[in-house]
N, C-alpha and C. Protein backbone atom coordinates (compact mmCIF):
# COMPACT_ATOMS: atom_id res chain seq x y z
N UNK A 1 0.89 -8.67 10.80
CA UNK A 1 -0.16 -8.97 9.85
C UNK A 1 -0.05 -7.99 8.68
N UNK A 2 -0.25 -8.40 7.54
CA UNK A 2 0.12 -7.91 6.31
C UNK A 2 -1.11 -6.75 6.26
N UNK A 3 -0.96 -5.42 5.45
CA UNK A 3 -2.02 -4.53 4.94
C UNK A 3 -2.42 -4.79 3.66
N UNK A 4 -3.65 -4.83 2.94
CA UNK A 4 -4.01 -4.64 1.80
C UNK A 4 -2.74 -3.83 1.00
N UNK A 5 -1.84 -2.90 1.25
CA UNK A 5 -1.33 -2.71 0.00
C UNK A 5 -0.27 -3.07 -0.24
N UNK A 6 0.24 -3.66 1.06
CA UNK A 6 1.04 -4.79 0.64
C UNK A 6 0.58 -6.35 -0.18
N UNK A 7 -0.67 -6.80 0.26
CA UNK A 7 -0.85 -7.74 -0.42
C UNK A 7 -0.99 -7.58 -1.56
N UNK A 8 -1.74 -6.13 -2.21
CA UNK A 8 -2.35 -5.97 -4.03
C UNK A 8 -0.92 -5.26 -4.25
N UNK A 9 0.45 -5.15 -3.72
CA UNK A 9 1.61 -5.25 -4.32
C UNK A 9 2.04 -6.92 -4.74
N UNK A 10 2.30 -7.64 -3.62
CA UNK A 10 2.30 -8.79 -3.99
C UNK A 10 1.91 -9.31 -4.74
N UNK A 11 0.52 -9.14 -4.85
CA UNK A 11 -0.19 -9.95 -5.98
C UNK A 11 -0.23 -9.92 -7.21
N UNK A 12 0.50 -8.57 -7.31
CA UNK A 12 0.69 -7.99 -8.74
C UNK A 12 2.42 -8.01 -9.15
N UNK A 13 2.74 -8.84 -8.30
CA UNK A 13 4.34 -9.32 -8.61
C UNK A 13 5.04 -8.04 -8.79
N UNK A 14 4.76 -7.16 -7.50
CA UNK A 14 5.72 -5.75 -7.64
C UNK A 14 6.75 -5.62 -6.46
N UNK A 15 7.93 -5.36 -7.03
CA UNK A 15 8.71 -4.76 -5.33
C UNK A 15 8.64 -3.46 -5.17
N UNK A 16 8.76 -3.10 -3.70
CA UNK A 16 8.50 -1.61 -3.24
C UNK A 16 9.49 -1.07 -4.55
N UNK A 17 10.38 -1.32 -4.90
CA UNK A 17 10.90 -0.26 -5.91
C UNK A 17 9.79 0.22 -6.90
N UNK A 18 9.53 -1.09 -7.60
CA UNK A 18 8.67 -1.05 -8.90
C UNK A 18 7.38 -0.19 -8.32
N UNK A 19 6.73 -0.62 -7.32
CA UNK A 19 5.99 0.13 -6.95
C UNK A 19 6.01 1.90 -6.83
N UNK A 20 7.13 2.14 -6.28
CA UNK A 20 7.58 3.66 -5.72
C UNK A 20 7.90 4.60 -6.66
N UNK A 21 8.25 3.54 -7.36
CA UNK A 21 8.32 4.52 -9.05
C UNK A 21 6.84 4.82 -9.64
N UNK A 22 6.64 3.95 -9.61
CA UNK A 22 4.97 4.27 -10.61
C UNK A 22 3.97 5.31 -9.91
N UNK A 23 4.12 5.14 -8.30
CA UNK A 23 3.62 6.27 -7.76
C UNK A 23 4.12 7.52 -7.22
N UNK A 24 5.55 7.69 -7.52
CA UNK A 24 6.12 8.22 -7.31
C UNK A 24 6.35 8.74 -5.88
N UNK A 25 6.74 7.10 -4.99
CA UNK A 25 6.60 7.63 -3.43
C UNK A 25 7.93 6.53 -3.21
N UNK A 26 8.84 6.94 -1.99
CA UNK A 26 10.01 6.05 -1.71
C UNK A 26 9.89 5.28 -1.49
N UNK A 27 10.44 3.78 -1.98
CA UNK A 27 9.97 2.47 -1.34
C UNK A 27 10.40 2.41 -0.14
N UNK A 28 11.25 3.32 0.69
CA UNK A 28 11.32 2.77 2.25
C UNK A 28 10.34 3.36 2.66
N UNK A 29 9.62 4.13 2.05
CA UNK A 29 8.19 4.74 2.96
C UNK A 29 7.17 3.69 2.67
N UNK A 30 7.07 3.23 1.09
CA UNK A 30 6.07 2.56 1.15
C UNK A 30 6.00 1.06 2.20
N UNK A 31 7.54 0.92 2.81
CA UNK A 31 7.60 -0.44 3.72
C UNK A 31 7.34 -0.24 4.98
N UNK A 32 7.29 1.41 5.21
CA UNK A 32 6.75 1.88 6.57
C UNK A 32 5.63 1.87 6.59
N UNK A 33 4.61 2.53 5.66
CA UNK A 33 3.40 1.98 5.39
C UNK A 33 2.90 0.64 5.73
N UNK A 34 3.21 -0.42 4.72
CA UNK A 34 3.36 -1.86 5.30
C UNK A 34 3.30 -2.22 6.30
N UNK A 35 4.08 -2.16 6.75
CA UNK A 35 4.71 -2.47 8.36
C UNK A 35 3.65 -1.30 9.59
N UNK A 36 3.09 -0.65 9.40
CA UNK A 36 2.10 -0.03 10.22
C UNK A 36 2.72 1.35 11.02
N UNK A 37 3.82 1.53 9.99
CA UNK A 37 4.86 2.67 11.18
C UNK A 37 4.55 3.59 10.69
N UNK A 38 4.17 4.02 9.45
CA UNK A 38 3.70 5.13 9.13
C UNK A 38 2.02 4.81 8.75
N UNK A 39 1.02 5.92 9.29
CA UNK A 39 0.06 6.03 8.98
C UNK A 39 -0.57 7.78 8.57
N UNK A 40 -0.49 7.94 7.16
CA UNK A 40 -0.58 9.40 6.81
C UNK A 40 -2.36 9.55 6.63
N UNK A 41 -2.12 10.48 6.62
CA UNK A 41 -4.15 11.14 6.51
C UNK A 41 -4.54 10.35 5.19
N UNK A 42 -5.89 9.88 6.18
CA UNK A 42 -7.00 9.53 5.13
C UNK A 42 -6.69 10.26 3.25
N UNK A 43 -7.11 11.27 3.43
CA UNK A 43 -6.93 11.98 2.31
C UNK A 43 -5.62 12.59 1.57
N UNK A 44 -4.38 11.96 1.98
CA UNK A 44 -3.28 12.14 1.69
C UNK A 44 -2.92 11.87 0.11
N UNK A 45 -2.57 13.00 -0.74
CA UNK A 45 -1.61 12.40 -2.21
C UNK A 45 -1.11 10.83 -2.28
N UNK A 46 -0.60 10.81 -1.01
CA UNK A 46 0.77 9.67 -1.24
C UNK A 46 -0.34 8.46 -1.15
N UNK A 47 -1.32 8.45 -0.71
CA UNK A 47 -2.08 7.04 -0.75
C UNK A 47 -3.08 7.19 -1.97
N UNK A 48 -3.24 7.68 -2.39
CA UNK A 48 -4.25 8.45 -4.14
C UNK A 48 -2.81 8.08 -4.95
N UNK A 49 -1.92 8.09 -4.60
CA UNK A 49 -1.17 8.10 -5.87
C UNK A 49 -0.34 6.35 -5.78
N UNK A 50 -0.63 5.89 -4.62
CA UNK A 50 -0.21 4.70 -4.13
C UNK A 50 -1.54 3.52 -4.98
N UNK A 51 -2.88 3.81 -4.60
CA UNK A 51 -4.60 3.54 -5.10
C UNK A 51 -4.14 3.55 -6.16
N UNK A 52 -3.66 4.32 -7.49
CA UNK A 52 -3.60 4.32 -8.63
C UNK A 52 -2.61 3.91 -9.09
N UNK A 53 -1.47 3.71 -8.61
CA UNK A 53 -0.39 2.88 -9.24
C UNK A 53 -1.42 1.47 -9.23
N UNK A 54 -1.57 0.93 -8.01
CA UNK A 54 -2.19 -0.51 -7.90
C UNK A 54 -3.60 -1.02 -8.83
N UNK A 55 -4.17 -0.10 -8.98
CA UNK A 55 -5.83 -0.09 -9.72
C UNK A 55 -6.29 -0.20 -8.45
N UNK A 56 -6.21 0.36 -7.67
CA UNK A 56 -7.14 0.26 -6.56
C UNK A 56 -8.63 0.77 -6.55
N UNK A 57 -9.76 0.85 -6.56
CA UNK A 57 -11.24 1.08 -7.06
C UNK A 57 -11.36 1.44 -5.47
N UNK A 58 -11.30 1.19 -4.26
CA UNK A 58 -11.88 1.58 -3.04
C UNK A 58 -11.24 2.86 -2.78
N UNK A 59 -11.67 2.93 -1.28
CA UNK A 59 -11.28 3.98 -0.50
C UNK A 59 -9.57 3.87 -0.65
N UNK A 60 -8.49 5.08 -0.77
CA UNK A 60 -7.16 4.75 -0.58
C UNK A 60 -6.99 4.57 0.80
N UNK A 61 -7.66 5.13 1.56
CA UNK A 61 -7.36 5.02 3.15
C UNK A 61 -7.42 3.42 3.47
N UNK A 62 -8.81 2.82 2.69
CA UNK A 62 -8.48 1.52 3.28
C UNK A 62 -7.39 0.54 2.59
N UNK A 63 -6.11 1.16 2.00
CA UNK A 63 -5.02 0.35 1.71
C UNK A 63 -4.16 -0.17 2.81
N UNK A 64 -5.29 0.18 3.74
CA UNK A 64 -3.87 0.44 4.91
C UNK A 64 -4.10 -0.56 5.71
N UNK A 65 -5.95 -1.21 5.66
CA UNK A 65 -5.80 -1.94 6.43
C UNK A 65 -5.84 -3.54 6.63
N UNK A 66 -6.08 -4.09 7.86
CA UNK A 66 -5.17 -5.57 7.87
C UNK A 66 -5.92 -6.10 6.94
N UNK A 67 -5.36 -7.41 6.34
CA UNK A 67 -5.53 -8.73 5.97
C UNK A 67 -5.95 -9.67 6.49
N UNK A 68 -7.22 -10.03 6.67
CA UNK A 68 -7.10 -11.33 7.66
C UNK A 68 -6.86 -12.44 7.24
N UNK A 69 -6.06 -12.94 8.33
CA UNK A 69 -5.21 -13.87 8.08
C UNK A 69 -6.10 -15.64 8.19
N UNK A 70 -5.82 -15.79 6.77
CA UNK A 70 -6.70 -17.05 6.79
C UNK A 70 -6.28 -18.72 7.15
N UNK A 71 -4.85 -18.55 7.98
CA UNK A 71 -4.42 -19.84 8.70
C UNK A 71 -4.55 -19.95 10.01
N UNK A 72 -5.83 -19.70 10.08
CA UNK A 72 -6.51 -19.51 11.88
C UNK A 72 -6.57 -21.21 12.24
């Protein structure tokens, strides 16, 4: 199941590259992210700087979490 910052990447027609640059974080981290393999502290840089590449307005912590999936 997809995370919010994968989807407000998607939605904003970005690949982890384009993304990793603007926040200045590796796109294979940001796909570990994604993918649920990495989960760094609430209050971590790398998700504040992940929140602001995207325009994210919420919590950065909650970039992390699921999507529900609306083909139930």
């Amino acid at each position: 199941m997809p995370n919010i910052l994968r989807s407000l990447r998607e939605q904003q027609c970005l690949t982890r590259a384009h993304l990793g640059y603007r926040a200045e974080v590796h796109p294979a981290r940001i796909g570990q992210l994604e993918l649920g393999r990495l989960v760094p502290r609430a209050d971590s840089i790398e998700l504040q700087r992940l929140a602001d590449a995207l325009d994210w307005a919420g919590d950065p912590a909650d970039l992390l979490a699921a999507v529900e999936d609306d083909h139930e």
